[in-house]
Protein backbone atom coordinates (compact mmCIF):
# COMPACT_ATOMS: atom_id res chain seq x y z
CA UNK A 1 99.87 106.18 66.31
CA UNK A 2 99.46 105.07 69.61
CA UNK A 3 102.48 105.15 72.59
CA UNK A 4 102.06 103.26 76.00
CA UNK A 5 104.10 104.32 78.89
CA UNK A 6 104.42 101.54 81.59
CA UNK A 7 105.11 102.03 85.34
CA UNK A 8 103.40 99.59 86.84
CA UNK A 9 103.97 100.41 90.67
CA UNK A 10 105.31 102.43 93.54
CA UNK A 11 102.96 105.67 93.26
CA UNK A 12 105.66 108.12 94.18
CA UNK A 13 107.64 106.70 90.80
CA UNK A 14 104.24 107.12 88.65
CA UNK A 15 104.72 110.96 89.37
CA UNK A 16 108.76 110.68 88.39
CA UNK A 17 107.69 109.65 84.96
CA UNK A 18 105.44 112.88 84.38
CA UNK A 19 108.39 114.54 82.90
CA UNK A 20 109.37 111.74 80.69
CA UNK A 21 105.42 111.74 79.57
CA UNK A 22 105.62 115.61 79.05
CA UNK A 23 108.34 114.70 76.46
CA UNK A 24 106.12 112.27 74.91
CA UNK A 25 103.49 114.48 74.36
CA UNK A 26 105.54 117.39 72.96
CA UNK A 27 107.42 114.24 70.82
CA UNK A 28 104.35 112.74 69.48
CA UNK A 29 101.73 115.74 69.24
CA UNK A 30 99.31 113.52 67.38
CA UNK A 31 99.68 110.05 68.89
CA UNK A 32 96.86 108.91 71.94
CA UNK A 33 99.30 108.01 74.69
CA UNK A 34 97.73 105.17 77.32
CA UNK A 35 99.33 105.22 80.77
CA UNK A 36 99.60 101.37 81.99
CA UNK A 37 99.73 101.35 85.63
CA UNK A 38 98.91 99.33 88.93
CA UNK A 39 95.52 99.52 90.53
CA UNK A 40 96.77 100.75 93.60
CA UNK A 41 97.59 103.96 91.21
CA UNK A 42 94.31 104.75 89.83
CA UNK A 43 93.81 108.30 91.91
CA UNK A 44 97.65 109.66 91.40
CA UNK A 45 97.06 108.69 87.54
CA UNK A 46 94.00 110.92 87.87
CA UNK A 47 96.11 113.63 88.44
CA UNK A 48 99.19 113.60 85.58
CA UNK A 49 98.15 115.45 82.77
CA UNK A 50 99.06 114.40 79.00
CA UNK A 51 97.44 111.32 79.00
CA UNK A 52 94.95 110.20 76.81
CA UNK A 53 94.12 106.74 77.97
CA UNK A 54 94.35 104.71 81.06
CA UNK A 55 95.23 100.57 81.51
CA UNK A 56 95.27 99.64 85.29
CA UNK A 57 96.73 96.25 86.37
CA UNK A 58 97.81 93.81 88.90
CA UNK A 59 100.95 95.49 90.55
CA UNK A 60 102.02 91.91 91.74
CA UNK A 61 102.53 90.98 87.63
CA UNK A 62 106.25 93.40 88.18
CA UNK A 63 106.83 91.69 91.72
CA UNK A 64 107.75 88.18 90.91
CA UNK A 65 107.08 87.89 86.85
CA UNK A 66 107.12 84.57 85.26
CA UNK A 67 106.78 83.99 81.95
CA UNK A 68 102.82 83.27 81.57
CA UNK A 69 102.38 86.52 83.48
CA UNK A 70 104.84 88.58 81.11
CA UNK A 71 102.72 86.81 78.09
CA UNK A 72 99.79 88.06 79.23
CA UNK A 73 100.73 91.70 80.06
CA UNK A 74 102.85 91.72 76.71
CA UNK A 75 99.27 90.40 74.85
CA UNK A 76 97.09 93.14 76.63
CA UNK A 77 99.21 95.74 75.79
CA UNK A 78 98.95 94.70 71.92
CA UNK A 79 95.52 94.39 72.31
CA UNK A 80 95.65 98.04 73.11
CA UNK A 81 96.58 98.59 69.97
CA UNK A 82 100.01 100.13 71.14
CA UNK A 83 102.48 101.09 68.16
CA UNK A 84 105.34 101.87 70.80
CA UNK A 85 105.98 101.10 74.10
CA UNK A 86 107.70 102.83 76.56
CA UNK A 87 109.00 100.81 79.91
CA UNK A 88 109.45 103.36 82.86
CA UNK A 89 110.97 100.52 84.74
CA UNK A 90 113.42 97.60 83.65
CA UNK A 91 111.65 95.02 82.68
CA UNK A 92 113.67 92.14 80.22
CA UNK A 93 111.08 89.99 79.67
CA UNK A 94 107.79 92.35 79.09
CA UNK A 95 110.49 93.94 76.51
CA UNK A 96 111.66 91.03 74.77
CA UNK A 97 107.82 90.16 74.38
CA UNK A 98 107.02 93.41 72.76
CA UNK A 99 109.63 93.14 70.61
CA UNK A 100 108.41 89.92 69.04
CA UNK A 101 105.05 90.73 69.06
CA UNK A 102 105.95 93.80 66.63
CA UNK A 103 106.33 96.36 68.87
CA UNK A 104 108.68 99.11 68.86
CA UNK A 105 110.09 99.36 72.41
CA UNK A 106 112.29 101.75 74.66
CA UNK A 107 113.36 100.99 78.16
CA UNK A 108 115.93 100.95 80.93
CA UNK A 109 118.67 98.80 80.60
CA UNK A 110 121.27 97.14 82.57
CA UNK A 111 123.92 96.63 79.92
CA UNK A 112 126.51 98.76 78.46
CA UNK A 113 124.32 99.47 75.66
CA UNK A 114 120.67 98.71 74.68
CA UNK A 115 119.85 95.35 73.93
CA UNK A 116 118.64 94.29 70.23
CA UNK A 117 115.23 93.95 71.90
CA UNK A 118 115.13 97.83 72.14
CA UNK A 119 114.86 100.18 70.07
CA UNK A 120 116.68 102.43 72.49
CA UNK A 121 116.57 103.45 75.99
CA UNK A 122 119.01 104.67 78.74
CA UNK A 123 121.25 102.82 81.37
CA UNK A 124 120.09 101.94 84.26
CA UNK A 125 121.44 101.50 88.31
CA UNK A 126 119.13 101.45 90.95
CA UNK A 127 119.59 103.90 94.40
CA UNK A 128 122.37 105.12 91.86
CA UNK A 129 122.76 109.05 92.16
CA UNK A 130 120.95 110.09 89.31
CA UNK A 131 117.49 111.91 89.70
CA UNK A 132 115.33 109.45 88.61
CA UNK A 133 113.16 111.24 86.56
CA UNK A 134 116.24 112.10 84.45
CA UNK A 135 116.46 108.55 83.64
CA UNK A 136 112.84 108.30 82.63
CA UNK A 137 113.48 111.18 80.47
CA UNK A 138 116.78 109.79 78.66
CA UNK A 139 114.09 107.01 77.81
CA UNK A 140 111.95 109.07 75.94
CA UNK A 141 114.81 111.19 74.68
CA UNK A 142 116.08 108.02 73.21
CA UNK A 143 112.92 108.17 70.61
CA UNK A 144 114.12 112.14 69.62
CA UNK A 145 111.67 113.69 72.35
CA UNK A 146 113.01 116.61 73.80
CA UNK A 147 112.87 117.28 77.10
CA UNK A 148 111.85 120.97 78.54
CA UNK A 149 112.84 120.44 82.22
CA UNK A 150 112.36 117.70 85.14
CA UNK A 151 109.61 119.33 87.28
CA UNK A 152 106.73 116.97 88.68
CA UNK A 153 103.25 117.29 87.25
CA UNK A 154 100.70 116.98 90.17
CA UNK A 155 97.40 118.71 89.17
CA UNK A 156 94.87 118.98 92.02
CA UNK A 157 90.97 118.66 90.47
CA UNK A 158 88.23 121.23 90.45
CA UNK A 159 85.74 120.79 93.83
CA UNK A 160 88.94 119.63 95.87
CA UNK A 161 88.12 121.34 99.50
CA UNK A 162 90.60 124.12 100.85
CA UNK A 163 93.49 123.28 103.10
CA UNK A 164 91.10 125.33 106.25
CA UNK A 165 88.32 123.38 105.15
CA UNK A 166 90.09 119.89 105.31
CA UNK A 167 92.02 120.90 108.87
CA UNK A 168 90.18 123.11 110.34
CA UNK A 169 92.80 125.74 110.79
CA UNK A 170 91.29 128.99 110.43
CA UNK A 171 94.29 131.16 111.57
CA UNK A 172 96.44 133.25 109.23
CA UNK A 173 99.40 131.10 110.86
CA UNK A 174 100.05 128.08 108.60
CA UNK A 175 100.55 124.68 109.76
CA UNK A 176 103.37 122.26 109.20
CA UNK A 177 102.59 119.03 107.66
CA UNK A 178 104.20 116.05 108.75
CA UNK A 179 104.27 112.28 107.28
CA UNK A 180 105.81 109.78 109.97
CA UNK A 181 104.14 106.89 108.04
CA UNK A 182 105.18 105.91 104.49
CA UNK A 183 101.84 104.14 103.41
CA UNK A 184 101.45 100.55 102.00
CA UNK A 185 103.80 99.98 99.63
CA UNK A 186 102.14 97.29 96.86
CA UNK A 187 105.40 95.56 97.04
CA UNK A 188 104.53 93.00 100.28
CA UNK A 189 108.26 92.38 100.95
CA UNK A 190 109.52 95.93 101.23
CA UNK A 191 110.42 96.81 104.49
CA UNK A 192 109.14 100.56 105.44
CA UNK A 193 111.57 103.21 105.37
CA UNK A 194 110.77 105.05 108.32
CA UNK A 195 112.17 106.30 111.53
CA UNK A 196 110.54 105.43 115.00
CA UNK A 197 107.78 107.61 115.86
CA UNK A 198 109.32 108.97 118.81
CA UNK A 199 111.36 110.49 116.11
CA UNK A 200 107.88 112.31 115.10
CA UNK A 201 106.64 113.06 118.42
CA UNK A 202 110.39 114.75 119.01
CA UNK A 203 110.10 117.18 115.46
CA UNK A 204 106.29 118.01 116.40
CA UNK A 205 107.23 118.68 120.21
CA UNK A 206 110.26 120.90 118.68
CA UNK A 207 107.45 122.54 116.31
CA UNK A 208 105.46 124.03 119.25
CA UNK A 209 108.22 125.10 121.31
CA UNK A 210 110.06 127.26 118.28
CA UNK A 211 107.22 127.71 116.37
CA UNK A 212 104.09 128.03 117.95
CA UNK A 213 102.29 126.38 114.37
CA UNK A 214 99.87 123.49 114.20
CA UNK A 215 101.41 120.15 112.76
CA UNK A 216 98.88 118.08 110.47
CA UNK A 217 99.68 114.30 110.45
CA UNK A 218 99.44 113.03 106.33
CA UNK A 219 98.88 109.38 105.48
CA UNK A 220 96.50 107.15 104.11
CA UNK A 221 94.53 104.59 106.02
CA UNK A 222 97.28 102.35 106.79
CA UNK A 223 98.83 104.91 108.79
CA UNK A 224 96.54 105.65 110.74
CA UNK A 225 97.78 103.31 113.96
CA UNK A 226 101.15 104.88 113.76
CA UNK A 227 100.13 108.63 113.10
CA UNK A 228 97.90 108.18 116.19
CA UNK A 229 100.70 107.10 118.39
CA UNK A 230 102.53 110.06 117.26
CA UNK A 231 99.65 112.67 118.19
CA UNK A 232 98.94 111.11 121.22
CA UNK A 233 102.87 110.94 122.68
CA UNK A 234 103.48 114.31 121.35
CA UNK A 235 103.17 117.26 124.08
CA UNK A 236 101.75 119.17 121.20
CA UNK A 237 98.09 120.22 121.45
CA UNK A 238 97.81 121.47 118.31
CA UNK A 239 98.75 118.23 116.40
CA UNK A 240 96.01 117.47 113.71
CA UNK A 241 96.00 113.63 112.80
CA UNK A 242 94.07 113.12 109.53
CA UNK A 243 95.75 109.75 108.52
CA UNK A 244 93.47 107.89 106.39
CA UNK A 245 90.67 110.58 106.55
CA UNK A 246 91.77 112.33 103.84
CA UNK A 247 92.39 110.78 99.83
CA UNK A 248 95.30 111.76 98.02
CA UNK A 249 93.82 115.21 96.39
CA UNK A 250 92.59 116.73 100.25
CA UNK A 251 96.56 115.14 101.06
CA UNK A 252 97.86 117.31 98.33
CA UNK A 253 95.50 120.25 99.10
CA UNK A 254 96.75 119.91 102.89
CA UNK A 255 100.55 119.78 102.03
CA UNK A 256 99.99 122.73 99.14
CA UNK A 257 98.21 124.48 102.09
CA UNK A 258 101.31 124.17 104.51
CA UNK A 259 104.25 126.21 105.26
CA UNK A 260 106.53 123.60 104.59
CA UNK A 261 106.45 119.65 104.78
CA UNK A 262 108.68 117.24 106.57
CA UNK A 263 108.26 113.66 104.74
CA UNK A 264 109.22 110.60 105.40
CA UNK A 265 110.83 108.89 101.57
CA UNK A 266 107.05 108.18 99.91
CA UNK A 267 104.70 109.41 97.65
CA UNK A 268 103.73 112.96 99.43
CA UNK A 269 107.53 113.67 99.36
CA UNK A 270 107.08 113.77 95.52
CA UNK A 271 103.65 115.81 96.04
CA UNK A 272 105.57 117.97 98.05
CA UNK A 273 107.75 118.42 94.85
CA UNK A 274 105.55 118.84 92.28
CA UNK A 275 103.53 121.38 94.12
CA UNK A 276 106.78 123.30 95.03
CA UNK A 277 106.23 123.12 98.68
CA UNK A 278 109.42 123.39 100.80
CA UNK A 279 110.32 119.67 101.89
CA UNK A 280 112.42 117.90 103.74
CA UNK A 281 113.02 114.50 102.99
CA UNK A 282 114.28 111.89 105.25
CA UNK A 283 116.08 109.33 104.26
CA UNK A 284 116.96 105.53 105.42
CA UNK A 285 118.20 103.36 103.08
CA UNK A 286 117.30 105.14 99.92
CA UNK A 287 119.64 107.60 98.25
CA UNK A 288 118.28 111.08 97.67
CA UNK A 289 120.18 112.12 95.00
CA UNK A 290 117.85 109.83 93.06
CA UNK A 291 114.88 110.77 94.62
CA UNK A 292 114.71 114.37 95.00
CA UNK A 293 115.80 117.23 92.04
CA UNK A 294 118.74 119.20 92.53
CA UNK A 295 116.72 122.31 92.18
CA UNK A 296 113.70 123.63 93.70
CA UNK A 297 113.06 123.70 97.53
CA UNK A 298 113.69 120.37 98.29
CA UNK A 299 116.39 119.02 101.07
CA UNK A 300 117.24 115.95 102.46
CA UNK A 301 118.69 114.25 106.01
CA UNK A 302 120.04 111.31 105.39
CA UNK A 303 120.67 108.24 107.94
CA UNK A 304 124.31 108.11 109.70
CA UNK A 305 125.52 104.95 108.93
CA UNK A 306 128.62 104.28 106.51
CA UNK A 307 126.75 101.62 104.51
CA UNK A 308 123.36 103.97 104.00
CA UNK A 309 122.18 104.45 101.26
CA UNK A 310 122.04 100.80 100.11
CA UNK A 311 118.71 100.06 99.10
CA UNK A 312 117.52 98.69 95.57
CA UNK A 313 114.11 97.31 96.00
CA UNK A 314 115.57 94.44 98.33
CA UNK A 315 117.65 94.82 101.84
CA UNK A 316 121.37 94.74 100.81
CA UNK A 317 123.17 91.88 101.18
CA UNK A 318 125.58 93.82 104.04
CA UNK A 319 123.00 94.78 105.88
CA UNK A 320 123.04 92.94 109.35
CA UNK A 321 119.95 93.78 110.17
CA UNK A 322 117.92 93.41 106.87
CA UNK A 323 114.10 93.44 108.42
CA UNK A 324 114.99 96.30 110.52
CA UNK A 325 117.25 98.56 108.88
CA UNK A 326 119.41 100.26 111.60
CA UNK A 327 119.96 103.15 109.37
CA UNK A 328 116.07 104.06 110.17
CA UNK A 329 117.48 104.74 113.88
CA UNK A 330 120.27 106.52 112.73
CA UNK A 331 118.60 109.52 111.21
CA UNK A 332 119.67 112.05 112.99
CA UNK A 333 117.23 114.89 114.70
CA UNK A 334 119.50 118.00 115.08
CA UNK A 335 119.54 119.46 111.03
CA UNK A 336 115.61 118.75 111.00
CA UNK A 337 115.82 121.08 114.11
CA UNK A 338 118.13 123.64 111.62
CA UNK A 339 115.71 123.24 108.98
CA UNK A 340 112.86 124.08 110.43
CA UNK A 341 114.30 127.48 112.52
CA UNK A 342 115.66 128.15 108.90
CA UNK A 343 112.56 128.01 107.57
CA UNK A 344 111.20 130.35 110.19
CA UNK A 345 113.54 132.91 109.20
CA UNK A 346 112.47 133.07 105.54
């Protein structure tokens, strides 16, 4: 037998499915189970475990489907040879596909109950406040897997440098790491969901003066503008910028290596997770009750504003400013202060 699980975007999701693929493996002992993904995915692929297989595709297919798109996804997949398919993400069309191509298919769903499409699945409400790897989970649960619990799988390789190696901080102090940049989302249209960097110049200024630690700017190469406004405003000297010199193992190295992480809602806030690192998320639009467990060392600050959270993969239609996001302003600074002298005192 052969099982494909699809999530074909958004990195920090990919690693909210590792549960869900944990049941799978535990489910179907003897099956080869293929992990269909985007592109832009192939490194945090590389590091979920239980997977026999790999299909990488064109993230854009999810964005804006149409049907000749959907055929062609649906007709790779079969060409996998794929008994069962698992959607991670609700997708009508790719299911209905499936389904007539002989497939047996589970997925999220919008309606009351599963479609005839499906074989099963679990409901499905975006920014709602269920964890979301829960609802990955109920998917697989829906074929009679069983689930153990919801922690992250993030496995670091062999030959990865040390955290001292990668920042250069030799002192038995640890550093804090710090993501004021939330990367390149393959979705084009998304705005960013991240406070001003004064905001980050503020925390790492705060750092020094209660702290005395090093802060190490995280991101990938399309942070690096923004993380270098932030090191150079800050009155920090000890602020490390290594946006876009590092790749997403040395990231997760340098955030394992921390004493705690402050993260702005993207993928190393789900690294952070995984790896059991003390994080605090911060939150605009999105809702954290579906992005971050409700156990384990994780916390959240959330954005001041009576409509926040709102977001579901578009601005919502109340929003009055919907290409800025005013909640992203209205995050407020004084409980990432608390945090972080409560942190000290552990």
């Amino acid at each position: 037998m052969r099982l494909i699980a699809i999530k074909t975007h958004a990195a920090g999701d990919l690693l909210l499915t590792t549960p869900a693929l944990r049941a799978l493996r535990r489910g179907f002992p003897e099956a080869d189970l293929v992990l269909l993904t985007g592109r832009a995915n192939v490194n945090v692929a590389g590091a979920i475990p239980d997977v026999d297989a790999y299909m990488f595709v064109d993230e854009k297919v999810a964005f804006k489907p149409n049907p000749l798109t959907t055929y062609r996804l649906a007709k790779d997949v079969k060409n996998s040879g794929a008994d069962v398919a698992f959607l991670f993400q609700p997708w009508p069309g790719l299911a209905r596909i499936l389904h007539l191509g002989g497939a047996t298919v589970y997925a999220p769903f919008a309606e009351r109950k599963p479609p005839r499409y499906l074989a099963g699945g679990a409901p499905w409400q975006p920014n709602a406040d269920k964890y979301i790897a829960q609802n990955y989970v109920e998917v697989a649960e829906a074929a009679g897997c069983a689930r153990d619990d919801l922690r992250l799988d993030f496995v670091i390789p062999h030959g990865v440098p040390t955290a001292a190696e990668i920042t250069g901080i030799k002192k038995k102090k640890k550093y804090v790491a710090l993501v004021p940049s939330g990367g390149r989302n393959p979705r084009e249209t998304v705005v960013a969901k991240v406070p001003p960097a004064y905001f980050f110049v503020e925390i790492a200024d705060f750092i020094k003066k209660e702290t005395g630690r090093p802060v190490v700017l995280v991101g990938g190469p399309h942070d690096r503008e923004r993380c270098a406004a932030v090191a150079a405003k800050a009155g920090n000297p000890n602020v490390i910028n290594l946006a876009g010199k590092t790749d997403i193992f040395e990231s997760a190295r340098v955030i394992d290596g921390a004493a705690y992480l402050i993260t702005v809602d993207s993928l190393p806030l789900h690294v952070g997770v995984a790896l059991k690192k003390p994080t605090l998320g911060l939150f605009a639009p999105t809702n954290p009750d579906a992005l971050l467990p409700r156990d384990g060392p994780a916390a959240a600050v959330t954005a001041e504003l009576e409509c926040a959270p709102c977001y579901a993969n578009a601005p919502s239609p109340r929003c009055k400013r919907p290409f800025k996001y005013e909640c992203r302003e209205r995050i407020p600074l004084a409980p990432v202060k608390e945090y972080i002298l409560k942190r000290e005192k552990k």
